[in-house]
Protein backbone atom coordinates (compact mmCIF):
# COMPACT_ATOMS: atom_id res chain seq x y z
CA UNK A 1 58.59 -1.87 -8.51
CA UNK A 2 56.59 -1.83 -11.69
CA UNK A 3 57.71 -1.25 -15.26
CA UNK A 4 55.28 1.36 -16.48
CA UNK A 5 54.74 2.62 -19.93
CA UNK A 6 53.26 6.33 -20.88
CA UNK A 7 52.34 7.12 -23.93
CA UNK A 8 53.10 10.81 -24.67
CA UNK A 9 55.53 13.15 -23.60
CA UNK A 10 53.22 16.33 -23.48
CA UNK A 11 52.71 18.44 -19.84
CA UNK A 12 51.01 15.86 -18.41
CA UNK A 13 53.19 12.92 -19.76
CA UNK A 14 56.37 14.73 -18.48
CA UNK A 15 54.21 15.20 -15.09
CA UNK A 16 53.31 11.40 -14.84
CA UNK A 17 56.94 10.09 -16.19
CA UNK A 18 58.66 12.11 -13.41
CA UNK A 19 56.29 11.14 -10.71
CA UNK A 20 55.83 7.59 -11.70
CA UNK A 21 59.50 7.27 -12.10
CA UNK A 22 60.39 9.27 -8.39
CA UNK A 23 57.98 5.78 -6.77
CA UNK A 24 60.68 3.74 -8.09
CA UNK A 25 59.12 2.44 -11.04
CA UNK A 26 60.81 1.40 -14.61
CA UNK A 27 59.52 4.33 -16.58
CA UNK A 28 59.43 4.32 -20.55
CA UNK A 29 57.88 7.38 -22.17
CA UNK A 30 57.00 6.73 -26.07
CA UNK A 31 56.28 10.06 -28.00
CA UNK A 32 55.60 9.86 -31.61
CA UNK A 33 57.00 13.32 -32.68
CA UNK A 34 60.36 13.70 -32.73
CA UNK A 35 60.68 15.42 -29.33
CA UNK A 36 58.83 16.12 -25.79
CA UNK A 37 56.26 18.41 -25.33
CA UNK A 38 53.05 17.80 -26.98
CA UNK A 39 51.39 20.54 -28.26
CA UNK A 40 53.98 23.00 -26.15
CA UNK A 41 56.14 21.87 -28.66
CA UNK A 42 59.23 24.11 -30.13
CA UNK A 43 59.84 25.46 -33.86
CA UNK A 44 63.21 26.49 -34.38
CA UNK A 45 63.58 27.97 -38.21
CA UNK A 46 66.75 27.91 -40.55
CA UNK A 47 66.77 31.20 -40.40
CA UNK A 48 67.04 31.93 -36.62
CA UNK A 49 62.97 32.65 -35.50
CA UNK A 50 62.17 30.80 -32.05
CA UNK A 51 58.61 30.00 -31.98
CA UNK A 52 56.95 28.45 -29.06
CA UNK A 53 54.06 26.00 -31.14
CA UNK A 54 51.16 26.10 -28.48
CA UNK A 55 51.19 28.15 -24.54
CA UNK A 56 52.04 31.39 -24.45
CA UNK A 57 50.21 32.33 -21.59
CA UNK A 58 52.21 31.44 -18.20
CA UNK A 59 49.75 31.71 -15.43
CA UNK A 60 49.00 30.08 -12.09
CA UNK A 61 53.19 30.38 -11.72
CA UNK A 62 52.51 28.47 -7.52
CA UNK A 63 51.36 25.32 -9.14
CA UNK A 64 54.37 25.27 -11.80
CA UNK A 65 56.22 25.85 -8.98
CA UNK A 66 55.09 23.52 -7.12
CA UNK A 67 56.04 20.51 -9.81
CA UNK A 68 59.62 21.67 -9.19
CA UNK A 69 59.59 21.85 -5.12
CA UNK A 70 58.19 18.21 -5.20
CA UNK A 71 61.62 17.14 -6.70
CA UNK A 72 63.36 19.79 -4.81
CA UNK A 73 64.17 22.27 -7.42
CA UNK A 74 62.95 25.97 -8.03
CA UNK A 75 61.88 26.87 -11.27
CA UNK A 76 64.60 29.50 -11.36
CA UNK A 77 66.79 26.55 -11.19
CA UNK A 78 66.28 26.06 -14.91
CA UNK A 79 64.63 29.08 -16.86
CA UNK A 80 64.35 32.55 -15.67
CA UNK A 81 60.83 34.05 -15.25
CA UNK A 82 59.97 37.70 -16.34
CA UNK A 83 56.96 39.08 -15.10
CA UNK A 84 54.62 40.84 -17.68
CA UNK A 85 53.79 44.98 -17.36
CA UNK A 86 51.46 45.12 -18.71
CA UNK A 87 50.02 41.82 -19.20
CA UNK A 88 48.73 42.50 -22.04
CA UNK A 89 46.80 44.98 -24.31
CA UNK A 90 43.40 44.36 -25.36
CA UNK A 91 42.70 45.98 -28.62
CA UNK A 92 38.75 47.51 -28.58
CA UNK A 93 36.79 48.89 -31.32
CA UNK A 94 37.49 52.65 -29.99
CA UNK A 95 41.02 52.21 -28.93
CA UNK A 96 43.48 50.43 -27.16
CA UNK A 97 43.74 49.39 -23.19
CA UNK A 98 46.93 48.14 -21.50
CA UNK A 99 46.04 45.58 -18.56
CA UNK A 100 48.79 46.49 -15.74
CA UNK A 101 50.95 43.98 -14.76
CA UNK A 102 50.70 44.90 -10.84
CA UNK A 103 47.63 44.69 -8.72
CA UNK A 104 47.21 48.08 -7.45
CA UNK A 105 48.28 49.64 -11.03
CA UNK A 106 45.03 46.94 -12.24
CA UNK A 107 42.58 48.70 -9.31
CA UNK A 108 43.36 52.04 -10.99
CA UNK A 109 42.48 51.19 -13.94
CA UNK A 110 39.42 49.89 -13.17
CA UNK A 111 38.37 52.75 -11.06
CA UNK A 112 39.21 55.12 -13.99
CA UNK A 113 37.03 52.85 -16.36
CA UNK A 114 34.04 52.71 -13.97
CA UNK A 115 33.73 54.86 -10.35
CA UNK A 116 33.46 52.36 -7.91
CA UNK A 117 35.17 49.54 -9.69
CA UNK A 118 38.68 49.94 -7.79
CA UNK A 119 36.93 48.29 -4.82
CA UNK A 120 34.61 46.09 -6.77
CA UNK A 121 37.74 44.56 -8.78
CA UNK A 122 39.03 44.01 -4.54
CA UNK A 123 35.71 42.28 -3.49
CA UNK A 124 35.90 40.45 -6.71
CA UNK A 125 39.14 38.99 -6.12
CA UNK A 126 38.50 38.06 -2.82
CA UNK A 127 36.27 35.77 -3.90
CA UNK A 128 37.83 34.40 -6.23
CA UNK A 129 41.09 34.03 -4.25
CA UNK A 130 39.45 31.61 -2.11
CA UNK A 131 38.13 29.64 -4.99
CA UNK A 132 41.64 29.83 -6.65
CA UNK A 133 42.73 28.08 -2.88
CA UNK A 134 39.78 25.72 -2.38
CA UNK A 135 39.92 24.92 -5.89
CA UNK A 136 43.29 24.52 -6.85
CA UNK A 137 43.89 22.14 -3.40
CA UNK A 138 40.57 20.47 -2.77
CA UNK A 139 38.89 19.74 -6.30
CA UNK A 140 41.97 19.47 -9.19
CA UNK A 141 43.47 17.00 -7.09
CA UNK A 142 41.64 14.26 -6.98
CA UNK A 143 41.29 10.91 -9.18
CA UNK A 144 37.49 11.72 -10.07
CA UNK A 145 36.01 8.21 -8.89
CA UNK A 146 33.29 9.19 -7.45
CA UNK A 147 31.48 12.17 -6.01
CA UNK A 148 31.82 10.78 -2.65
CA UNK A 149 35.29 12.13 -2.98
CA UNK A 150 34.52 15.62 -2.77
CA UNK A 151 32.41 14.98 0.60
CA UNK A 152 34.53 16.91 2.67
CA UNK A 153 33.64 19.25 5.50
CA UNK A 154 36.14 22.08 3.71
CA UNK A 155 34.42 21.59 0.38
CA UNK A 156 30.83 21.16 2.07
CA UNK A 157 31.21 24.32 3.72
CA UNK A 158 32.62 26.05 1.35
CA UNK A 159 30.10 25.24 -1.40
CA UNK A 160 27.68 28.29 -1.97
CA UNK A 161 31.16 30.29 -1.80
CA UNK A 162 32.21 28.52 -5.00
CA UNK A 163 29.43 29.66 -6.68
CA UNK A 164 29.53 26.59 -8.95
CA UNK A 165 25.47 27.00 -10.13
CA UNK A 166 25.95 30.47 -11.30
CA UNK A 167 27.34 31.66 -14.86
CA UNK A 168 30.39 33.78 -15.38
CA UNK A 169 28.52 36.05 -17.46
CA UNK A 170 26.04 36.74 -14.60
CA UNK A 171 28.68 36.87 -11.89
CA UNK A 172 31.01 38.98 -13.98
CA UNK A 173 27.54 41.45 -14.16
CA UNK A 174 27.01 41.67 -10.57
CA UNK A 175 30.60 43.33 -10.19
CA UNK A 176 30.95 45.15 -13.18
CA UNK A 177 28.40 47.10 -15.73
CA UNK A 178 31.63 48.67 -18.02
CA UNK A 179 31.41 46.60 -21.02
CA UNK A 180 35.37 47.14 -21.41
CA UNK A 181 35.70 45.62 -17.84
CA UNK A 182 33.21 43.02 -18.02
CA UNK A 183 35.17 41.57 -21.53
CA UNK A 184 38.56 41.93 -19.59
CA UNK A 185 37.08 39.72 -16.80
CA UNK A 186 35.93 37.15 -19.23
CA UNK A 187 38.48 36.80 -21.26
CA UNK A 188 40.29 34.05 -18.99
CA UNK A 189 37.66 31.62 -19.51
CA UNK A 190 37.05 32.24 -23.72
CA UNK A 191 39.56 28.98 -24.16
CA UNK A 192 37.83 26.77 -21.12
CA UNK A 193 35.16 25.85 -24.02
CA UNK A 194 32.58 27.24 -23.88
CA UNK A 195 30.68 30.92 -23.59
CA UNK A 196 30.69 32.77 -20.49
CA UNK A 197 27.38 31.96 -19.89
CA UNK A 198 27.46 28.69 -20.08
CA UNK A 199 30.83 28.50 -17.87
CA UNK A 200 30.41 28.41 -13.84
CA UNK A 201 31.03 30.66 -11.96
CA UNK A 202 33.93 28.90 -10.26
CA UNK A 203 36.01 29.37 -12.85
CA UNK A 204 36.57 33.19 -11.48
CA UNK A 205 39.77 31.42 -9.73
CA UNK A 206 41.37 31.73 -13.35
CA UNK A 207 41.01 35.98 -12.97
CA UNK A 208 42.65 35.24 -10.00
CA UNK A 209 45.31 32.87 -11.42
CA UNK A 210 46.32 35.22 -13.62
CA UNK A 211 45.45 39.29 -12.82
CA UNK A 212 46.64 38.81 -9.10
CA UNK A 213 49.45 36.34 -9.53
CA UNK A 214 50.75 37.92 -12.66
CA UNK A 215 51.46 37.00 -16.37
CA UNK A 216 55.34 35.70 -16.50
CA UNK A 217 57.49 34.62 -19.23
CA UNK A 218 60.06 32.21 -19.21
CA UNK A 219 63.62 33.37 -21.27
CA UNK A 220 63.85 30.80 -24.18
CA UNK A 221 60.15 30.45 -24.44
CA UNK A 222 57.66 28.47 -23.04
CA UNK A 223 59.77 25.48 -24.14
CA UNK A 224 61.72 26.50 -21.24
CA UNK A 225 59.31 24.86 -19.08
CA UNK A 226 59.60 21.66 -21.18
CA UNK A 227 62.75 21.10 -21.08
CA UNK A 228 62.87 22.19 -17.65
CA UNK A 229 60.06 18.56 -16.83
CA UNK A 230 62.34 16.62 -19.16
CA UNK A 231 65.50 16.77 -17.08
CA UNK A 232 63.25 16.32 -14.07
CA UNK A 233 62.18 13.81 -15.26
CA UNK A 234 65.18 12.13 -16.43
CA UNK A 235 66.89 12.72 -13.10
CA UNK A 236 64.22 10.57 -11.69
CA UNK A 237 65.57 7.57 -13.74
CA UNK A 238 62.35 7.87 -16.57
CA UNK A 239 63.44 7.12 -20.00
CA UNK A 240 62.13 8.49 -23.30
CA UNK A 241 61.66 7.09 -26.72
CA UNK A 242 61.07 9.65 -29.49
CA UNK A 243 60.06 9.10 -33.06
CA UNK A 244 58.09 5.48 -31.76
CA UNK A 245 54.65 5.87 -31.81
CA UNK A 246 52.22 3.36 -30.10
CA UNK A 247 50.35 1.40 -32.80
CA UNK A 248 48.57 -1.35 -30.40
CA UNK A 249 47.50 -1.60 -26.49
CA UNK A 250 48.17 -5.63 -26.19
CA UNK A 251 45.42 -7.04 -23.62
CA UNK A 252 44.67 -10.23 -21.60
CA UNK A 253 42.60 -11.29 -18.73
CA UNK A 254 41.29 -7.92 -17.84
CA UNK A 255 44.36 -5.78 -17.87
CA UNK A 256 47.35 -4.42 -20.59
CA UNK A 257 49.96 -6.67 -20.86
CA UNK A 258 52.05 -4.60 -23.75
CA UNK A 259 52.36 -2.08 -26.10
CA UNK A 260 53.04 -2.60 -30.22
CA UNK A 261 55.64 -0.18 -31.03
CA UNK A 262 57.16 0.02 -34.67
CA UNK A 263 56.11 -3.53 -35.11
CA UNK A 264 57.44 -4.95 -31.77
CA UNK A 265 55.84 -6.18 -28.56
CA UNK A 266 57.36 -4.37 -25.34
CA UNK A 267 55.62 -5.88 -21.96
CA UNK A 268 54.51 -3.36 -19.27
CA UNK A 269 52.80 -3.74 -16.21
CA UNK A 270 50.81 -0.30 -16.43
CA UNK A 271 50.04 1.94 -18.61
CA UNK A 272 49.25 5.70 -18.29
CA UNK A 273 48.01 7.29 -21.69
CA UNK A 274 49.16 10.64 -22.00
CA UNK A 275 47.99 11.08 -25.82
CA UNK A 276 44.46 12.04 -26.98
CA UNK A 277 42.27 10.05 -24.80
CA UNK A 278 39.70 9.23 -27.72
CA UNK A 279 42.86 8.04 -29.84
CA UNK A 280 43.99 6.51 -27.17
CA UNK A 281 40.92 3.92 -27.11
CA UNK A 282 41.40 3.55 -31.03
CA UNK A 283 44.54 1.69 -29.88
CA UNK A 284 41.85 -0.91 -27.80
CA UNK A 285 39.31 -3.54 -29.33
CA UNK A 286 35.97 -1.77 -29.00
CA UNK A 287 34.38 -4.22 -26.03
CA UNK A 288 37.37 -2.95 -23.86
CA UNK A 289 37.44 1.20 -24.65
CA UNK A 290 35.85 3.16 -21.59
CA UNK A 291 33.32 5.21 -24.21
CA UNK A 292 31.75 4.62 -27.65
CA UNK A 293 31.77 7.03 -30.70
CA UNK A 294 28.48 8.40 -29.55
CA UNK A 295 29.74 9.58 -26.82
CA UNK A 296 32.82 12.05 -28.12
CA UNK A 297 30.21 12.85 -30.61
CA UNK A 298 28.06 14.06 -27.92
CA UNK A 299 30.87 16.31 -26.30
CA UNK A 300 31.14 20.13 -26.07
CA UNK A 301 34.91 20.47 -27.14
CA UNK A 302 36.71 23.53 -26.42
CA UNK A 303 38.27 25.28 -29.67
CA UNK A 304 40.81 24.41 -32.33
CA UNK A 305 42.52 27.19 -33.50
CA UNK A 306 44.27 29.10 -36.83
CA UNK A 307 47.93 29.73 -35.52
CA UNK A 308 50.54 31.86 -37.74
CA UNK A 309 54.09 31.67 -36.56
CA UNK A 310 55.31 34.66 -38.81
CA UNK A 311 58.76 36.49 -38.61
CA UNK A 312 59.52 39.80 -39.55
CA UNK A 313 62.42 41.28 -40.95
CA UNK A 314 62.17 44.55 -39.02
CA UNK A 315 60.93 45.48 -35.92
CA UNK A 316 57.08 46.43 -35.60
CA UNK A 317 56.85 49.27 -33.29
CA UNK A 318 53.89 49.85 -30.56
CA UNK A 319 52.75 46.07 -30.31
CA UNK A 320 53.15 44.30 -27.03
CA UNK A 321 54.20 40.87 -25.93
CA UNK A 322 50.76 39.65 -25.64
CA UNK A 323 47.68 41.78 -27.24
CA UNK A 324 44.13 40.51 -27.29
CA UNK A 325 42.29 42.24 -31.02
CA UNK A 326 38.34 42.46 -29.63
CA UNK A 327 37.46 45.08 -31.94
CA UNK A 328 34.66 42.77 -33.07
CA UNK A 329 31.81 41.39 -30.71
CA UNK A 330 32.45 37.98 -28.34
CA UNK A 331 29.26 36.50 -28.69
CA UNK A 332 29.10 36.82 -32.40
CA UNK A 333 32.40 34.69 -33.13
CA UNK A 334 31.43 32.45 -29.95
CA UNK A 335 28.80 31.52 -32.13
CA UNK A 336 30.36 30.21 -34.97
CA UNK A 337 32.30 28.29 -33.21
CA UNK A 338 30.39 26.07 -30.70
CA UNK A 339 26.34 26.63 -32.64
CA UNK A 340 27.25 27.02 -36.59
CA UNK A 341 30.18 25.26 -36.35
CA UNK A 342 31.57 27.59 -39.24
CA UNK A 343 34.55 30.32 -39.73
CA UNK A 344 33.78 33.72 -37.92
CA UNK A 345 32.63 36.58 -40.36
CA UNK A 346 34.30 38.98 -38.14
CA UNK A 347 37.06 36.96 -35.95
CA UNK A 348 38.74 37.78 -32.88
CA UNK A 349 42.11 37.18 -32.30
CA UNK A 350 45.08 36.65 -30.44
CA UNK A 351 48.48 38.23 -31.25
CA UNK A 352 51.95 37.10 -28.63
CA UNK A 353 55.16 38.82 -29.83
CA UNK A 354 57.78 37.17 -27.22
CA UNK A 355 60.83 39.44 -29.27
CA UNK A 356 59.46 42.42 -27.02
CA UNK A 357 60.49 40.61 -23.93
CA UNK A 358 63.24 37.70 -25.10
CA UNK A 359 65.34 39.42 -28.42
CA UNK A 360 66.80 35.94 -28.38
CA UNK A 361 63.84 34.52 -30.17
CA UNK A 362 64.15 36.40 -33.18
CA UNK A 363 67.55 37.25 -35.20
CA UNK A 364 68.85 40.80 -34.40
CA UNK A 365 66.05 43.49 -35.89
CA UNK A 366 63.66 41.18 -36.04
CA UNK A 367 60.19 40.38 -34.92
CA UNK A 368 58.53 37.33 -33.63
CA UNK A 369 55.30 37.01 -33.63
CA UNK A 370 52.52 34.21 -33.47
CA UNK A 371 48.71 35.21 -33.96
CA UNK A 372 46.17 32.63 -32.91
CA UNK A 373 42.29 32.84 -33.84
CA UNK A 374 39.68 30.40 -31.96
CA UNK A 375 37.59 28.00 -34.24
CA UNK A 376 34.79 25.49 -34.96
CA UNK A 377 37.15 21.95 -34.14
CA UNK A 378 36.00 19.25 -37.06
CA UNK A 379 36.45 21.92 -40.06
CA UNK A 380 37.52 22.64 -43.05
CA UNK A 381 40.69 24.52 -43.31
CA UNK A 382 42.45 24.58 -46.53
CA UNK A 383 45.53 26.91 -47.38
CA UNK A 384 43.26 29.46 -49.54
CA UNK A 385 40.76 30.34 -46.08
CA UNK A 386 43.80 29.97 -44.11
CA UNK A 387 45.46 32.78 -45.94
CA UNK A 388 42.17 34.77 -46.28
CA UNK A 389 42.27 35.48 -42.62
CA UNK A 390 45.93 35.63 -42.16
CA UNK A 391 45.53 38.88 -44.25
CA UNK A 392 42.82 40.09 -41.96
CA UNK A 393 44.65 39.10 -39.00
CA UNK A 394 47.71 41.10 -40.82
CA UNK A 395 45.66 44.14 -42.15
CA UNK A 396 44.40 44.80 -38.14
CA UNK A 397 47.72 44.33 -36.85
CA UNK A 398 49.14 47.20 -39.36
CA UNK A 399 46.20 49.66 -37.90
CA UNK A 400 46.88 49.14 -34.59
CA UNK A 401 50.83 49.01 -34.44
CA UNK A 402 50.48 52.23 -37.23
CA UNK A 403 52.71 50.29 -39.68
CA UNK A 404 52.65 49.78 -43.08
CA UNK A 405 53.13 46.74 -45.78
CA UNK A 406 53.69 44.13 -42.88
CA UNK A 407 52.99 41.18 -45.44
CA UNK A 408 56.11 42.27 -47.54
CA UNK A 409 58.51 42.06 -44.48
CA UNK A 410 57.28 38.21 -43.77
CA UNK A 411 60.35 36.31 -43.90
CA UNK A 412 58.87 33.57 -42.18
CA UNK A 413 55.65 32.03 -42.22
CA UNK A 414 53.79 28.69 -41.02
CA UNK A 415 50.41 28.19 -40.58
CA UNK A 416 48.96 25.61 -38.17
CA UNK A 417 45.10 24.53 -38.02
CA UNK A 418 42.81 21.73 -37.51
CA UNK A 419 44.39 19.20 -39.69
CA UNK A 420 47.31 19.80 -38.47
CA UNK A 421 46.03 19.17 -34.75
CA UNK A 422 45.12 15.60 -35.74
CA UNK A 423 47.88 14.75 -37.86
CA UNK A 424 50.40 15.96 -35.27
CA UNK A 425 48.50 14.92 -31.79
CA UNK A 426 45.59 12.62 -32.66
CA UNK A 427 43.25 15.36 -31.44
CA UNK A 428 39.91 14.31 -31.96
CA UNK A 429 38.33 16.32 -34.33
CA UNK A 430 41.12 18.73 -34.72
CA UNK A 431 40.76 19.94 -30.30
CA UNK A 432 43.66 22.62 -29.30
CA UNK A 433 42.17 22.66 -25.84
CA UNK A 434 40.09 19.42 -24.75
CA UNK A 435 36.46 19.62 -23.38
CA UNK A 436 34.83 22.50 -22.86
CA UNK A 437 34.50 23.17 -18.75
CA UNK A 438 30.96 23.16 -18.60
CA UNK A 439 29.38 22.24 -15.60
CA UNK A 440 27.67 18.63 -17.73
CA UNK A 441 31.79 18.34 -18.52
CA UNK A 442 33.21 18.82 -14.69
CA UNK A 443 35.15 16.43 -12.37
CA UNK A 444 33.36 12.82 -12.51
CA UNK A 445 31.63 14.41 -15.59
CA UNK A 446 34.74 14.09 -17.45
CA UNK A 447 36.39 11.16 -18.92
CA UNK A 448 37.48 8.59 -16.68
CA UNK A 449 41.05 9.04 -15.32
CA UNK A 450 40.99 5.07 -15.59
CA UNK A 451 40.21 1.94 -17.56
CA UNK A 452 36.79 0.33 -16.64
CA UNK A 453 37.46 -2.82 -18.16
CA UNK A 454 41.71 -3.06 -17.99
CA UNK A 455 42.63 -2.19 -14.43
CA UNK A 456 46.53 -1.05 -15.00
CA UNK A 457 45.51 1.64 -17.74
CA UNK A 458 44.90 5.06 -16.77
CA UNK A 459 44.39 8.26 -18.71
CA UNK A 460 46.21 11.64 -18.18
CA UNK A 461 45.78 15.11 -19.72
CA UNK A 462 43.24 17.36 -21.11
CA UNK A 463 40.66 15.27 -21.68
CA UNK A 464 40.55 13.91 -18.34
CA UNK A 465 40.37 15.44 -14.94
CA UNK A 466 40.95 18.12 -13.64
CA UNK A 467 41.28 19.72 -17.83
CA UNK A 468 42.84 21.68 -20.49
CA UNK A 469 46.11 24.12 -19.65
CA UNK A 470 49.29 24.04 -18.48
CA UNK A 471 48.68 23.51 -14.66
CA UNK A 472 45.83 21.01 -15.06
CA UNK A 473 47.86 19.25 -16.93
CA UNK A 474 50.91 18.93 -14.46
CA UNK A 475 48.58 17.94 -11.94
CA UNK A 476 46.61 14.92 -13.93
CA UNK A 477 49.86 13.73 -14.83
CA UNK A 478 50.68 13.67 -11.23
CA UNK A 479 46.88 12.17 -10.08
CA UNK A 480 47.78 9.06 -12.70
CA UNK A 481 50.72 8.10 -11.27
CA UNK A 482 49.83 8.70 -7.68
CA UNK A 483 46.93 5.88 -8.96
CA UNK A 484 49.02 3.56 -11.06
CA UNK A 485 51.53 3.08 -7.44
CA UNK A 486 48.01 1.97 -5.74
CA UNK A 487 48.17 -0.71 -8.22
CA UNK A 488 49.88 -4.30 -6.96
CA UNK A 489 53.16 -4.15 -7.91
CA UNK A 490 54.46 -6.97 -10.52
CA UNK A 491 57.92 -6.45 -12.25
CA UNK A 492 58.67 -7.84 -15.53
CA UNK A 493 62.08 -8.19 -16.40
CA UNK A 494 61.76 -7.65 -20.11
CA UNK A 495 64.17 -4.55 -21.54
CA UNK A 496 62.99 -2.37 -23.91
């Protein structure tokens, strides 16, 4: 039995402390906000809005799933899931097309959009079904050590299937030559970092993840799910600590020996570090951190991101529960965000109105809705540009819904940017969504999952293996604690 700290109660710190604590270790989760989840965090307003501060997007539902069946619960046991139709809308420059929530309803559309496509869509997904299975049980798995881990006949012979030297862009191209149809298939792998031409080809298991396995929401929110990891993980004996950040790792001899918190000394005998892994270090003397400055500075970081959490007090007709605005081109506001490191001259965005599906979010007659744009991490982002494209964001949203003087019905409004990222999380440089999944940033390419220099400190979440989202991050919670029970075990009696 070991008494094991974790700093950080997002996905994967819920993931780890229910794991870690199901071994039979002492578990002590310290989270310096003022509840669980991270950046899948909840706003609840004075005047009744429900906003869910981060996912939106529930995809990949078998691996949530699966977090629950390792404890012996469904995750009907705690939230009930509603599957999106459609999925979504994606707003174009010459009109408006509704992604089908079903997979044979999807093949239609695609063989109205291009002759042919129906079946392409078919061979497609094939392909990337068995990358979703190969991937999603052979590479997100694993601690990242070494390459020798991935040495297996399965992943040997599967190998050219992957496709993992080829770019989405390309491999989107050989399917599809609709430009409609080739955005649709690449907008799954806009937040992974980087643009789809720089993003493998592998990453096709995330079309599959979510187009063939559906888009679901969970009643209450996506908060739902957090709660949901909380009692799991509280019914595996872990405890949690709220409002008490971490101010110090305490060292000796090669490994942690406590954690400062508020001012006072708690002994552990591991740690896992759920937070921002580059804070995370901050918290070590230099000679004993994993990477230098030089190195984060030398990262491809996925985007941070302008979010609005705006309610409405009336109902805005003809807009769906999630719709995608790519009126404007891809490439263009890729651009600004990962070469000129500026704010887009014409943005895309993202808009999720959850009252459509869950009236409980919003007070009766009223709308919910959250818009999200992608951006530069590291910049500026004062209230005056912040507003400047909320009234873009707002004068788009009136054209497509057909709706007039939308600003005058705001009767809530919060903004959220890259500031508040790093005020709120520690994100380095303002991150919403970790390292980019570029093939230089891939398994033993990424940060460490553990210490080099303090052998009972290990690293979870999105800047670690396997990467950013909801799933990856359930599953590097669970690789760090499957790593910290390798670990010799030495109890110390000391309470917290």
């Amino acid at each position: 039995m070991k008494k094991i700290a974790i700093i950080g109660s997002g996905i994967s710190g819920l993931s780890a402390a229910a794991y870690a604590a199901r071994a039979g270790n002492e578990v002590h989760v310290f989270e310096k906000n003022s509840g669980p989840g991270g950046r899948a965090r909840q706003l609840v307003t004075e005047n009744g809005y429900t906003f869910d501060m981060g996912p939106s997007w529930y995809w990949m539902p078998d691996i949530i799933e699966g977090f629950f069946k390792d404890f012996g619960h469904k995750a009907d046991d705690f939230y009930e899931l509603i599957r999106l139709d459609p999925q979504f809308e994606m707003v174009f420059g010459d009109g408006t097309t509704p992604v089908p929530g079903h997979y044979e309803a999807l093949k239609r559309l695609f063989e109205q959009m291009q002759p042919g496509a129906g079946h392409k869509l078919e061979q497609f997904m094939k392909s990337a079904k068995f990358k979703y299975e190969v991937g999603m049980q052979e590479f997100v798995n694993k601690p990242c050590h070494s390459w020798f881990e991935f040495m297996s006949p399965k992943i040997a012979l599967s190998a050219l299937k992957l496709d993992l030297l080829s770019n989405f862009r390309d491999y989107v191209g050989k399917y599809f030559s609709n430009p409609k149809l080739r955005l649709l298939m690449e907008f799954p792998v806009i937040f992974l970092g980087a643009s789809p031409k720089n993003i493998p080809a592998l990453y096709s298991l995330m079309n599959y993840g979510g187009y063939a396995l559906g888009t679901w929401y969970p009643m209450g929110g996506f908060y739902s799910l957090v709660q949901a990891m909380l009692k799991v993980a509280e019914g595996q004996g872990a405890n949690f600590h709220f409002g008490q950040p971490v101010e110090k790792i305490i060292t000796a001899g090669g490994e942690v020996r406590s954690l400062r918190v508020k001012g006072r000394e708690i002994p552990f005998d591991a740690v896992i570090a759920a937070s921002d892994y580059h804070h995370t270090e901050t918290l070590l003397e230099p000679q004993e951190r994993n990477y230098h400055e030089s190195y984060w500075q030398s990262r491809t970081f996925a985007p941070s991101c302008l979010i609005y959490y705006l309610g409405f007090n009336r109902q805005v007709p003809n807009l769906k529960h999630h719709t995608l605005f790519f009126e404007h081109d891809l490439d263009a506001h890729i651009d600004t965000i990962y070469k000129e490191k500026q704010w887009p001259e014409k943005p895309l965005f993202y808009a999720c109105c959850p009252s459509k599906t869950d009236p409980g979010v919003a007070p009766d007659g009223h709308e919910n809705i959250f818009l999200l744009m992608p951006l530069a991490t590291g910049i500026a982002d004062d209230e005056a540009v912040r507003e400047k494209y909320l009234a873009e964001m707002i004068s788009r949203l009136e054209k497509h819904t057909g709706t007039q003087d939308l600003t005058a019905a705001i009767d809530y409004k919060k903004s959220y940017c890259v500031s508040d990222f790093i005020h709120d999380y520690n994100a380095y440089q303002g991150n919403a969504y970790g390292l980019a999944n570029t093939l230089a940033q891939t398994a033993v390419r990424k940060p460490a999952i553990r210490n080099k220099k303090l052998h009972n400190l290990y690293y979870a979440g999105q800047l670690t293996v396997p990467g950013p989202g909801v799933p990856p991050s359930i599953i590097s919670g669970k690789i760090a604690a499957a790593e910290i029970s390798k670990l010799n075990p030495v109890y110390n009696e000391s309470a917290v």
